[in-house]
PDB file of N, CA and C in Angstrom:
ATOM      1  N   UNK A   1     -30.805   2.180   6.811  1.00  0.00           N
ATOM      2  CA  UNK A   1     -30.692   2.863   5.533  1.00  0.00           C
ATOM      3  C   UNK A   1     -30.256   1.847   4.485  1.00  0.00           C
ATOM      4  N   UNK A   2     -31.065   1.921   3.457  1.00  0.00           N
ATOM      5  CA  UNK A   2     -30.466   1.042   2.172  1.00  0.00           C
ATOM      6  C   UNK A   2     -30.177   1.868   0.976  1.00  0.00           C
ATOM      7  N   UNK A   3     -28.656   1.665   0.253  1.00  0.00           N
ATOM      8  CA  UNK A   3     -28.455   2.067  -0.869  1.00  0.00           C
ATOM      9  C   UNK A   3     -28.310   0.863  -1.666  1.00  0.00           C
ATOM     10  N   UNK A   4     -28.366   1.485  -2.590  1.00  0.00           N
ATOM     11  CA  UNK A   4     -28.332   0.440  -4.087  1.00  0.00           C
ATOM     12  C   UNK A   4     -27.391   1.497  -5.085  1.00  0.00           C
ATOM     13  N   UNK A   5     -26.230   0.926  -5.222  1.00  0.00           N
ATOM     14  CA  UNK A   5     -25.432   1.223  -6.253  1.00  0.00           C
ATOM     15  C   UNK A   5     -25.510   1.260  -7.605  1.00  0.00           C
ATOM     16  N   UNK A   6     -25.323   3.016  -8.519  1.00  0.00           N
ATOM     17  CA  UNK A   6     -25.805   2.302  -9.879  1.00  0.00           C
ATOM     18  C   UNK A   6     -24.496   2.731 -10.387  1.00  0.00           C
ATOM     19  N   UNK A   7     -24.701   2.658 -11.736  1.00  0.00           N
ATOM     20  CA  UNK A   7     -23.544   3.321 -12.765  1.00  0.00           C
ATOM     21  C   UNK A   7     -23.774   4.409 -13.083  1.00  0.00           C
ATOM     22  N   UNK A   8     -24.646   5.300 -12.352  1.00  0.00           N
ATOM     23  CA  UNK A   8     -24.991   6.595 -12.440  1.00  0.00           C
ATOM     24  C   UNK A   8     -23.830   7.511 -12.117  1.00  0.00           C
ATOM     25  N   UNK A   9     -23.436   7.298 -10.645  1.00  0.00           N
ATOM     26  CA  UNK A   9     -22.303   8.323  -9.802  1.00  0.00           C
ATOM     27  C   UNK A   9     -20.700   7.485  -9.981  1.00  0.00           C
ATOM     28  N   UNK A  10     -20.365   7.024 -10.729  1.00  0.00           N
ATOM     29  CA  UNK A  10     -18.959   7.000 -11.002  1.00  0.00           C
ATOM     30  C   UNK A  10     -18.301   8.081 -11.441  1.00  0.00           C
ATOM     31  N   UNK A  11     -17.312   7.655 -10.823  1.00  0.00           N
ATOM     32  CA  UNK A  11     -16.146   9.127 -10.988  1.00  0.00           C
ATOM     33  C   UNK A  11     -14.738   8.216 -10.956  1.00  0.00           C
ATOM     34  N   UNK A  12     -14.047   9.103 -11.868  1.00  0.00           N
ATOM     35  CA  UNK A  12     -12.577   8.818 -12.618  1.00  0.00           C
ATOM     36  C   UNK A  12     -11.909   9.758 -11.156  1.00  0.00           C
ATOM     37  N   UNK A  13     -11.573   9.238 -10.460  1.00  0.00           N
ATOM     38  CA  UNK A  13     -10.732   9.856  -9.455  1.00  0.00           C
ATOM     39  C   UNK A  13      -9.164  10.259  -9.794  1.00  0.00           C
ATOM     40  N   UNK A  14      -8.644   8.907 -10.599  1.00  0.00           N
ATOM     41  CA  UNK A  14      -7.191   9.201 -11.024  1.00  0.00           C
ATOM     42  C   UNK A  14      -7.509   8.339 -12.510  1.00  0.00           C
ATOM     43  N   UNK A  15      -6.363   8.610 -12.937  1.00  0.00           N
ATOM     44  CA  UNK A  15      -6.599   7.845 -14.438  1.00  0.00           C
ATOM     45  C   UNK A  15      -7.017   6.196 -14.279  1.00  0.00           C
ATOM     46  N   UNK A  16      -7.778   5.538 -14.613  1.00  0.00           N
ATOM     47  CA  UNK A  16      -7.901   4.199 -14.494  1.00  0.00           C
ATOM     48  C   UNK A  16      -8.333   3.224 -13.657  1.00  0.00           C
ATOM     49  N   UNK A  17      -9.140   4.491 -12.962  1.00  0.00           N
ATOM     50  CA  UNK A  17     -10.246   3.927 -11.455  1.00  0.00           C
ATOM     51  C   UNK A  17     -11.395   4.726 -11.174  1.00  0.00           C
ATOM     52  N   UNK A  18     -12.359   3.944 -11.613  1.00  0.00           N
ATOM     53  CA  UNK A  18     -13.498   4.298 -11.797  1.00  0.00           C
ATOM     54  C   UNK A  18     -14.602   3.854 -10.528  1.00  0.00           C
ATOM     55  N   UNK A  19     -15.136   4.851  -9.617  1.00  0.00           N
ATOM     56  CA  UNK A  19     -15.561   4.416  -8.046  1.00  0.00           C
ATOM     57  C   UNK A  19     -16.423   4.687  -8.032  1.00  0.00           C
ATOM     58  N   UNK A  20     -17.365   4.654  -7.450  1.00  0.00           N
ATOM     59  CA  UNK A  20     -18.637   4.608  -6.960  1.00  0.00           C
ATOM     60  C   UNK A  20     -18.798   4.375  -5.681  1.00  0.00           C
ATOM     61  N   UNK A  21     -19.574   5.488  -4.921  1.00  0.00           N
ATOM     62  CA  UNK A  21     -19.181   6.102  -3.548  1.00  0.00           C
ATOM     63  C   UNK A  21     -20.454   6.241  -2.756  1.00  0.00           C
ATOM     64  N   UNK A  22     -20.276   5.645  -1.100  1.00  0.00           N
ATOM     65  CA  UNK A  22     -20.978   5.676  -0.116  1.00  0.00           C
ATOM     66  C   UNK A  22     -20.424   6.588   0.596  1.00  0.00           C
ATOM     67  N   UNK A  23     -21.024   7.380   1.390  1.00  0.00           N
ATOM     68  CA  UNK A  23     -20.373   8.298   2.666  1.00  0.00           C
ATOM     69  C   UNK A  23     -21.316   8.014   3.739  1.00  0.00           C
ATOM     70  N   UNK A  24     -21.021   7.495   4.773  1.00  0.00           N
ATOM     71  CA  UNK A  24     -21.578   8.024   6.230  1.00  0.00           C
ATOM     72  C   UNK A  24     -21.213   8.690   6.680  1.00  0.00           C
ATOM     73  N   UNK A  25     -21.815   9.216   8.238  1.00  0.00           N
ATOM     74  CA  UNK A  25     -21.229  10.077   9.227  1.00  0.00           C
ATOM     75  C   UNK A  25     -19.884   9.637   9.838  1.00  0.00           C
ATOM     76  N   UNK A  26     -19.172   8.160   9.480  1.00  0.00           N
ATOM     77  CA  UNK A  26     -18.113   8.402   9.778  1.00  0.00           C
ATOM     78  C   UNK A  26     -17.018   7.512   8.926  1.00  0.00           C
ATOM     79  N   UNK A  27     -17.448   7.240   7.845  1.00  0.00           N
ATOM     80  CA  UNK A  27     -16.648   5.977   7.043  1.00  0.00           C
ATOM     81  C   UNK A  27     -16.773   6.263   5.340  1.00  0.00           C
ATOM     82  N   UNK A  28     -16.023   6.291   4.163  1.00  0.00           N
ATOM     83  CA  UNK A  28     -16.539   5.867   3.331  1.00  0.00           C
ATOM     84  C   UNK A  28     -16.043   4.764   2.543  1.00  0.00           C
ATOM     85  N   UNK A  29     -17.089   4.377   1.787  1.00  0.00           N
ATOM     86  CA  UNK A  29     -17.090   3.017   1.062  1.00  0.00           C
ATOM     87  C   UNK A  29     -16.903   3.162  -0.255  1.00  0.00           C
ATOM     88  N   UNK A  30     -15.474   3.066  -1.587  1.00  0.00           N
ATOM     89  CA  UNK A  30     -15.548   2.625  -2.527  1.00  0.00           C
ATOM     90  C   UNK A  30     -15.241   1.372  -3.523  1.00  0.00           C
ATOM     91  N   UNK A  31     -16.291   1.228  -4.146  1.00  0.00           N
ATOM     92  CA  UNK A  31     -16.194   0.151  -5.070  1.00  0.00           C
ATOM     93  C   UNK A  31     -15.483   0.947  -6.476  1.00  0.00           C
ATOM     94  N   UNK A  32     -14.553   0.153  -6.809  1.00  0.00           N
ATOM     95  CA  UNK A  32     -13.634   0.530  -7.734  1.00  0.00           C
ATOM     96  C   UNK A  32     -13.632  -0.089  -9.279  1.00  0.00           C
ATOM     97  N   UNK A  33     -13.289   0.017 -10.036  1.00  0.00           N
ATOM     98  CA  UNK A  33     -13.208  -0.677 -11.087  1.00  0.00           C
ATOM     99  C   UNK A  33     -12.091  -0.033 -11.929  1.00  0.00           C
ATOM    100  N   UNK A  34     -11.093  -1.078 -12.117  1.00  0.00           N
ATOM    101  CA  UNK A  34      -9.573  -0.463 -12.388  1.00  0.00           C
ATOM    102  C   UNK A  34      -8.945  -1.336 -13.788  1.00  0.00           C
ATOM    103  N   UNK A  35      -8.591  -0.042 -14.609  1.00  0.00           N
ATOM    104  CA  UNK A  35      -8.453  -0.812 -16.071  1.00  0.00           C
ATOM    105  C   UNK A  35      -6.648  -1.629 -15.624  1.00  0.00           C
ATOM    106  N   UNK A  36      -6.519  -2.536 -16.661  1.00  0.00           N
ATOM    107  CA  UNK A  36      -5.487  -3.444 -16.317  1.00  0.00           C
ATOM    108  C   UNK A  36      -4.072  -2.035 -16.522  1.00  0.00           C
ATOM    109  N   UNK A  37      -3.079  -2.413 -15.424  1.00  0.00           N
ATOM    110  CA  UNK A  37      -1.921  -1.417 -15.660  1.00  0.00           C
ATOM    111  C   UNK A  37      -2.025  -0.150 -15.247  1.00  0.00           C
ATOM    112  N   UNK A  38      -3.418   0.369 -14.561  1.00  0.00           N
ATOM    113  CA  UNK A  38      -3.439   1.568 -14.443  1.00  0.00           C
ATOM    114  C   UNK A  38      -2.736   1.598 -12.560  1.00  0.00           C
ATOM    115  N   UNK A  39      -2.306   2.634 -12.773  1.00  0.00           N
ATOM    116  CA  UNK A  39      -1.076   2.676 -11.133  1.00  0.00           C
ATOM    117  C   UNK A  39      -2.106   4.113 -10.293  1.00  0.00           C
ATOM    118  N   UNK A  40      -1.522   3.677  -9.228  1.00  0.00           N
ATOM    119  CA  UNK A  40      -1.967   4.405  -7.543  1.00  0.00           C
ATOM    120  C   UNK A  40      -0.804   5.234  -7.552  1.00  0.00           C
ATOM    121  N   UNK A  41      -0.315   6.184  -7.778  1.00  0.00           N
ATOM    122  CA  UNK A  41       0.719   6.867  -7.174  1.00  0.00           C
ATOM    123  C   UNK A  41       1.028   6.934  -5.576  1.00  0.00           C
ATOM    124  N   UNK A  42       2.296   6.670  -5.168  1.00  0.00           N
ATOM    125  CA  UNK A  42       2.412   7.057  -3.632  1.00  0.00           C
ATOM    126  C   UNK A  42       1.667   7.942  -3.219  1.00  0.00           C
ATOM    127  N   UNK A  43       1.473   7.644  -1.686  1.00  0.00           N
ATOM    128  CA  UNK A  43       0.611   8.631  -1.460  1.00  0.00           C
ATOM    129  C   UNK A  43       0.240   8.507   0.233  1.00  0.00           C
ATOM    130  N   UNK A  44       0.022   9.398   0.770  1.00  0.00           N
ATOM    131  CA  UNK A  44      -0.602   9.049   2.468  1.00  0.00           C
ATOM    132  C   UNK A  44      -1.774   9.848   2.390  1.00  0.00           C
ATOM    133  N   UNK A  45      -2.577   9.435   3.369  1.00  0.00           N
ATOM    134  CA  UNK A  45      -3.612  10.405   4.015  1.00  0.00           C
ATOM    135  C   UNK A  45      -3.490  10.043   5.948  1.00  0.00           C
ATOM    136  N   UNK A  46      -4.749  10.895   6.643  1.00  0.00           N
ATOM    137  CA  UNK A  46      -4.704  10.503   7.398  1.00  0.00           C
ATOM    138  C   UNK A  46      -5.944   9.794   7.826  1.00  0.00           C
ATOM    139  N   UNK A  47      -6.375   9.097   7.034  1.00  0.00           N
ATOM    140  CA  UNK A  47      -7.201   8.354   7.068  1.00  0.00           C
ATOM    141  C   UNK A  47      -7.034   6.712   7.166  1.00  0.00           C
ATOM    142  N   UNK A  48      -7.338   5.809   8.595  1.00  0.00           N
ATOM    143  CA  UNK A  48      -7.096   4.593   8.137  1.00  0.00           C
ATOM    144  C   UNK A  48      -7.958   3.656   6.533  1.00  0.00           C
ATOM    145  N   UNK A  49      -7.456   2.571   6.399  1.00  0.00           N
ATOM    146  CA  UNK A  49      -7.862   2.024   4.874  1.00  0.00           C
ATOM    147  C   UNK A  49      -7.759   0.672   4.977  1.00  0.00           C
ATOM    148  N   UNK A  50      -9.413  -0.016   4.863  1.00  0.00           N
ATOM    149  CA  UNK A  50      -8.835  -0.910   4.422  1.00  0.00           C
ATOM    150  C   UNK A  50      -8.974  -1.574   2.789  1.00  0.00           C
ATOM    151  N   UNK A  51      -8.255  -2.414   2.036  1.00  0.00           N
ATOM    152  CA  UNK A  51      -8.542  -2.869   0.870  1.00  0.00           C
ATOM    153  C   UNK A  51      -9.107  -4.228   0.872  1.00  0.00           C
ATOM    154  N   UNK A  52      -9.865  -4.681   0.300  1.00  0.00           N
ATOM    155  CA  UNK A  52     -10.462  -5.969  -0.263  1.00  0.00           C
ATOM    156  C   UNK A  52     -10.479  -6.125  -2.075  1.00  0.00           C
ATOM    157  N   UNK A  53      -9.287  -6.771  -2.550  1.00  0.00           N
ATOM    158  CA  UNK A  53      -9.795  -6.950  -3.760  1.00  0.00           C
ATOM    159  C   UNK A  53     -11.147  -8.197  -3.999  1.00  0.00           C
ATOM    160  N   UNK A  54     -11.830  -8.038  -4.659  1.00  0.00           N
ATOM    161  CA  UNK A  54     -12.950  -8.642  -5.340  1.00  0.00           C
ATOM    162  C   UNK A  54     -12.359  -9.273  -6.996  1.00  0.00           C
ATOM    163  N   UNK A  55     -11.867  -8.720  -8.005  1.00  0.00           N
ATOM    164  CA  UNK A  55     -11.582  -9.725  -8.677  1.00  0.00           C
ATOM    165  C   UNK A  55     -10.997  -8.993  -9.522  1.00  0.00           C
ATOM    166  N   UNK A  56      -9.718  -9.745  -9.760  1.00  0.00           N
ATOM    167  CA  UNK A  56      -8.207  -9.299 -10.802  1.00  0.00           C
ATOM    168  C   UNK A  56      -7.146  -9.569  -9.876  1.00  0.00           C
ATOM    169  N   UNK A  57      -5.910  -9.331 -10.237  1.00  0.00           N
ATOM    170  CA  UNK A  57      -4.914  -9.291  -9.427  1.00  0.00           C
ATOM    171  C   UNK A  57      -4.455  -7.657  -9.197  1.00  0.00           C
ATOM    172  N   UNK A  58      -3.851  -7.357  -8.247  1.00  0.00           N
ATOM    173  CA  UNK A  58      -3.315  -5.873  -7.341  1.00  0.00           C
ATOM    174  C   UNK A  58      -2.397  -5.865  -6.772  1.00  0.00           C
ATOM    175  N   UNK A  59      -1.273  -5.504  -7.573  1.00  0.00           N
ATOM    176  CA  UNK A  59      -0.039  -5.219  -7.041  1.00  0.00           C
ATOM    177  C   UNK A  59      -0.146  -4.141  -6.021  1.00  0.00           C
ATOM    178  N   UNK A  60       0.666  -4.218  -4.681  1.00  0.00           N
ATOM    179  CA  UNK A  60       0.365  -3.415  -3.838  1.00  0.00           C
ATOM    180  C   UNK A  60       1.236  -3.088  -3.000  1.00  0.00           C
ATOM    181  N   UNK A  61       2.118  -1.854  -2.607  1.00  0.00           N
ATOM    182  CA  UNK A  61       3.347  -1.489  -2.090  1.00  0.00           C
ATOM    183  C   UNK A  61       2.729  -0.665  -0.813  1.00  0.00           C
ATOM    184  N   UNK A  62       2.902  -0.979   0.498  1.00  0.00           N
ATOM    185  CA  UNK A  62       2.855  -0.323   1.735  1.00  0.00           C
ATOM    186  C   UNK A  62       4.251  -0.401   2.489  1.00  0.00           C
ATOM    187  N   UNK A  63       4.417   1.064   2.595  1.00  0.00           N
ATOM    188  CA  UNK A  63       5.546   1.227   3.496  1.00  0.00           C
ATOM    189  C   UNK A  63       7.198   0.617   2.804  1.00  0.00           C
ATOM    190  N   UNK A  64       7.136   0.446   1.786  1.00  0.00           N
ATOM    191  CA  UNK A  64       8.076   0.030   0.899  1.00  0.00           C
ATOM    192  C   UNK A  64       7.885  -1.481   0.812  1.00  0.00           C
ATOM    193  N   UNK A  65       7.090  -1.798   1.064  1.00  0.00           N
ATOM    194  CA  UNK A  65       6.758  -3.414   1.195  1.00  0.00           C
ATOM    195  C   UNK A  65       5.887  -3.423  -0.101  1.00  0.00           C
ATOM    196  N   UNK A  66       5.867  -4.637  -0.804  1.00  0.00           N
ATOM    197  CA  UNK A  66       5.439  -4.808  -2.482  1.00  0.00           C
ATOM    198  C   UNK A  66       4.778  -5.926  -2.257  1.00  0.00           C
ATOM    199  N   UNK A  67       3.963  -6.255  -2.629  1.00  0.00           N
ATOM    200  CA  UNK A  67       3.063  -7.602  -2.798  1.00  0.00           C
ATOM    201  C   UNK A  67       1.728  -7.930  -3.741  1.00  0.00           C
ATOM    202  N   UNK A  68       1.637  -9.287  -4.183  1.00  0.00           N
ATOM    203  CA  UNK A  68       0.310  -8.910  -5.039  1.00  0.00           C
ATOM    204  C   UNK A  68      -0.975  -9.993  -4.263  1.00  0.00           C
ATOM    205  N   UNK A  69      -1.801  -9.289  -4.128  1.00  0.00           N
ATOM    206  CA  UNK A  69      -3.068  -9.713  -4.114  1.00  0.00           C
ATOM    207  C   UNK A  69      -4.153  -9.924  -4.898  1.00  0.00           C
ATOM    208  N   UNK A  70      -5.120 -11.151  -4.603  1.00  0.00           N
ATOM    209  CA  UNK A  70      -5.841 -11.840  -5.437  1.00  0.00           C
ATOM    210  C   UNK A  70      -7.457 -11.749  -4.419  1.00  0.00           C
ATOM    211  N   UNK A  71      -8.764 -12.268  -5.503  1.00  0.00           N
ATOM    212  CA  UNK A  71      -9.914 -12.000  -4.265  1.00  0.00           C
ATOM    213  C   UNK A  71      -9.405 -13.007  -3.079  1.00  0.00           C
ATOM    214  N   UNK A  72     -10.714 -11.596  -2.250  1.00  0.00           N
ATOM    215  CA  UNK A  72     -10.394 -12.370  -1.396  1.00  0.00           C
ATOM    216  C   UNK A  72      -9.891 -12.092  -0.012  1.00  0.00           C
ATOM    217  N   UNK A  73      -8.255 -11.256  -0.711  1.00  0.00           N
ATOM    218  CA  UNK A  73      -7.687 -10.901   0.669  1.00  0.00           C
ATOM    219  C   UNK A  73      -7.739  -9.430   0.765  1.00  0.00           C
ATOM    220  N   UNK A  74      -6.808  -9.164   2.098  1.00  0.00           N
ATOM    221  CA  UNK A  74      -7.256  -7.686   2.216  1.00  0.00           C
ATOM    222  C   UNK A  74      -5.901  -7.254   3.025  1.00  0.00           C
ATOM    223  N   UNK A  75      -6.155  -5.160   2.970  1.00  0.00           N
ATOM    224  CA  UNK A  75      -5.168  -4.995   2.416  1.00  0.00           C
ATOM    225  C   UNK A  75      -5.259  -4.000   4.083  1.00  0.00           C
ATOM    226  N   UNK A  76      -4.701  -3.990   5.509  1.00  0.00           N
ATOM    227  CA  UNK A  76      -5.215  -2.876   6.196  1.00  0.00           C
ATOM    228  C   UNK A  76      -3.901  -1.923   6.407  1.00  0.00           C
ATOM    229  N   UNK A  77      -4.364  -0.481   5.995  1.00  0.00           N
ATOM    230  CA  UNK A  77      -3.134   0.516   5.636  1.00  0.00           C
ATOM    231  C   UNK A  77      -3.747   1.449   7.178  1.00  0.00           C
ATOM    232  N   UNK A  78      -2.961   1.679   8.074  1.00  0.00           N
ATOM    233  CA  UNK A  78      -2.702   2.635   8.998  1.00  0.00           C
ATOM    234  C   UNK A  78      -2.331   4.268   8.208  1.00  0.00           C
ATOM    235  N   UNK A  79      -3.249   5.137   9.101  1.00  0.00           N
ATOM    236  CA  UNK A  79      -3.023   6.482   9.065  1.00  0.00           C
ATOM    237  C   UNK A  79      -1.478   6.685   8.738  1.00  0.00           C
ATOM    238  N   UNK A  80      -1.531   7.516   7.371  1.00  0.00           N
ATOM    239  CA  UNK A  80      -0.064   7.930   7.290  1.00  0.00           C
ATOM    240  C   UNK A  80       1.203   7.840   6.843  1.00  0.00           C
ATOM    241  N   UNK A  81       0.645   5.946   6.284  1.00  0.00           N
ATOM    242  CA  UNK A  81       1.812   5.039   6.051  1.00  0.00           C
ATOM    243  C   UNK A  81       1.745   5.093   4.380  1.00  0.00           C
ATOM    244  N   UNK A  82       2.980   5.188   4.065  1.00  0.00           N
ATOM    245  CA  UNK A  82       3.212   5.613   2.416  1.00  0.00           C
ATOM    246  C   UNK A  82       2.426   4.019   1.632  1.00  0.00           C
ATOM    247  N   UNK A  83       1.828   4.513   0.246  1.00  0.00           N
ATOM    248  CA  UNK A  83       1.493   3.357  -0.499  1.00  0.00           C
ATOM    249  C   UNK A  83       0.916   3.673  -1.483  1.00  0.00           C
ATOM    250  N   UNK A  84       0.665   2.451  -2.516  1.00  0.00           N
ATOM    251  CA  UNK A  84       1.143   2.723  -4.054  1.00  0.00           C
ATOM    252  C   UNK A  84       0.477   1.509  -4.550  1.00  0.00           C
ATOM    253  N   UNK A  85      -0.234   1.659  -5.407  1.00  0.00           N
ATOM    254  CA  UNK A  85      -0.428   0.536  -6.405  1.00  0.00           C
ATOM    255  C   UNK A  85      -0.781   0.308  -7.614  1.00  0.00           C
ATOM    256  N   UNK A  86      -0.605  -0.759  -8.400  1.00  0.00           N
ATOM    257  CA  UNK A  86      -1.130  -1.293  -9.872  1.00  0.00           C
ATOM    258  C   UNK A  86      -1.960  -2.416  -9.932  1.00  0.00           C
ATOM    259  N   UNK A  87      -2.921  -1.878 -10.789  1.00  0.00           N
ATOM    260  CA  UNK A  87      -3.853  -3.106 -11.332  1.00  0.00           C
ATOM    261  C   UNK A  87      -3.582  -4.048 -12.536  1.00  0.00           C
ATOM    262  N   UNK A  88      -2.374  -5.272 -11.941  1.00  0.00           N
ATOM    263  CA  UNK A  88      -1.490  -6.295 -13.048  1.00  0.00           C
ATOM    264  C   UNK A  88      -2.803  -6.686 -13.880  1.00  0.00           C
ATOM    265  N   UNK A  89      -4.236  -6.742 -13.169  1.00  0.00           N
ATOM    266  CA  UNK A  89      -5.074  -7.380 -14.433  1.00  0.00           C
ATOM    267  C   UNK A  89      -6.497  -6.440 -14.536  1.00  0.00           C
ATOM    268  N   UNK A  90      -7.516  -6.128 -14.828  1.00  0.00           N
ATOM    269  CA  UNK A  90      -8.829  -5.734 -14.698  1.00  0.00           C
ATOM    270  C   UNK A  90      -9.005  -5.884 -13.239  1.00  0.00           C
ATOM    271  N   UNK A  91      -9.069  -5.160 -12.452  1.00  0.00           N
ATOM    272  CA  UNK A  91      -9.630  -5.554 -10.567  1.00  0.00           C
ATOM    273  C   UNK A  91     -10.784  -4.663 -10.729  1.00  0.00           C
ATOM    274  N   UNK A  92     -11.449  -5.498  -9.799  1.00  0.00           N
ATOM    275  CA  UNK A  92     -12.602  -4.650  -9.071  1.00  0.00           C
ATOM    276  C   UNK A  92     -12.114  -4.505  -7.680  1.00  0.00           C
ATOM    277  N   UNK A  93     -12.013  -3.662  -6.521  1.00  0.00           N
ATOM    278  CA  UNK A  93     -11.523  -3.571  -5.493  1.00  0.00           C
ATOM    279  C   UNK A  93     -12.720  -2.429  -4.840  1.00  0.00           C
ATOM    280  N   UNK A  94     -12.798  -2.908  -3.237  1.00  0.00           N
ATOM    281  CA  UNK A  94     -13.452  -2.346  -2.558  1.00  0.00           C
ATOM    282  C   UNK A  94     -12.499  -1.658  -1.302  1.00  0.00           C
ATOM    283  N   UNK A  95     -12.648  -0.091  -1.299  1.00  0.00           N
ATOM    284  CA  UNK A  95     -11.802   0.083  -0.464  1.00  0.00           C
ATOM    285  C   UNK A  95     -12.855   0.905   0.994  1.00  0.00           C
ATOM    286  N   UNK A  96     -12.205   0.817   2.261  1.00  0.00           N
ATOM    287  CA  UNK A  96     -12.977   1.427   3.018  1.00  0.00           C
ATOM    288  C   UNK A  96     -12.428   2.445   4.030  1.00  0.00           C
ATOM    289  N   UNK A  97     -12.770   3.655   4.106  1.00  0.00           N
ATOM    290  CA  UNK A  97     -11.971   4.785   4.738  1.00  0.00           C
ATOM    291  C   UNK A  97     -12.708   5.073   6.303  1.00  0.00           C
ATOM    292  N   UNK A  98     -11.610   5.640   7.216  1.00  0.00           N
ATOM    293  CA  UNK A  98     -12.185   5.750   8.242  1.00  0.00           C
ATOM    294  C   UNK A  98     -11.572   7.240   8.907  1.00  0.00           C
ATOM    295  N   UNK A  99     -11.219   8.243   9.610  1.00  0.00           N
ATOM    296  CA  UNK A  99     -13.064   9.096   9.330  1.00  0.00           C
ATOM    297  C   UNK A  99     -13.422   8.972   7.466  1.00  0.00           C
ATOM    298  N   UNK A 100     -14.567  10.227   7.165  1.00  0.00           N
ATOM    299  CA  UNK A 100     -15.157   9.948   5.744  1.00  0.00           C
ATOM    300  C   UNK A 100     -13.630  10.621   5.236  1.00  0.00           C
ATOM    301  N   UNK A 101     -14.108   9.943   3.869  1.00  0.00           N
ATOM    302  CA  UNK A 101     -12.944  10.500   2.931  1.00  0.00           C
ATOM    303  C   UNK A 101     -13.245  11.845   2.302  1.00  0.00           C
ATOM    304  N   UNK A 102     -13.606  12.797   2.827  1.00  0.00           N
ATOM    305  CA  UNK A 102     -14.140  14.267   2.213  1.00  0.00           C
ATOM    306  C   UNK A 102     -13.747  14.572   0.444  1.00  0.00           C
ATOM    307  N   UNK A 103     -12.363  14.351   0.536  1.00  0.00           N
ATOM    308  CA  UNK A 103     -11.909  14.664  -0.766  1.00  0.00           C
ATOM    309  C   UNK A 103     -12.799  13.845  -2.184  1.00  0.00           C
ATOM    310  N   UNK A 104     -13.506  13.003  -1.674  1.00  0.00           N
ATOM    311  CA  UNK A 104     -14.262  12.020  -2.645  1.00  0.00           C
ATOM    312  C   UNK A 104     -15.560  12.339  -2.621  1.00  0.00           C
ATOM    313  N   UNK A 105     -16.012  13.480  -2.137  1.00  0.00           N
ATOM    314  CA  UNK A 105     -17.748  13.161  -2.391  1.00  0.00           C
ATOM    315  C   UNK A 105     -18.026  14.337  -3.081  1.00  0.00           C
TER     316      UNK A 105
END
């Protein structure tokens, strides 16, 4: 299966993150685009996660742990575990959910 991503299906999920969304039968895939300063409120699911920023910097709090990330690296959040973040500059970030993320499609 091939998709091609447009600027058609973006969606404002929370204030200041703008995604664009894959779903399979068991994963989904968003590409993000996050205005500078806009914040992640705490939050769990039970969904594992992982993050890859692509480009800006991303302040990023798991489990009371705070750190910032740059492209490049990545971010893997376990089912459950509290976390929170800000976009210190313009990021693009790719995040990936495992089962699908229902609440997003």
């Amino acid at each position: 299966m091939d998709i091609k991503l447009s600027k058609e299906g973006i969606k404002e999920i929370i204030p200041g993150y703008f995604g664009r969304f894959i779903h399979t039968q068991n994963m989904s895939v968003v590409f993000w685009e996050a205005t500078k300063g806009a914040t992640v409120p705490e939050h769990y699911h039970m969904n594992e996660q992982i993050i890859q920023v692509l480009e800006g910097k991303f302040e990023f709090t798991l489990d009371n742990v705070t750190a910032i990330y740059e492209p490049c690296t990545f971010v893997v959040i376990p089912p459950n575990i509290p976390h929170s973040g800000k976009a210190l500059t313009a990021c693009k970030l790719m995040d990936v959910f495992s089962p699908v993320r229902n609440e997003f499609k």
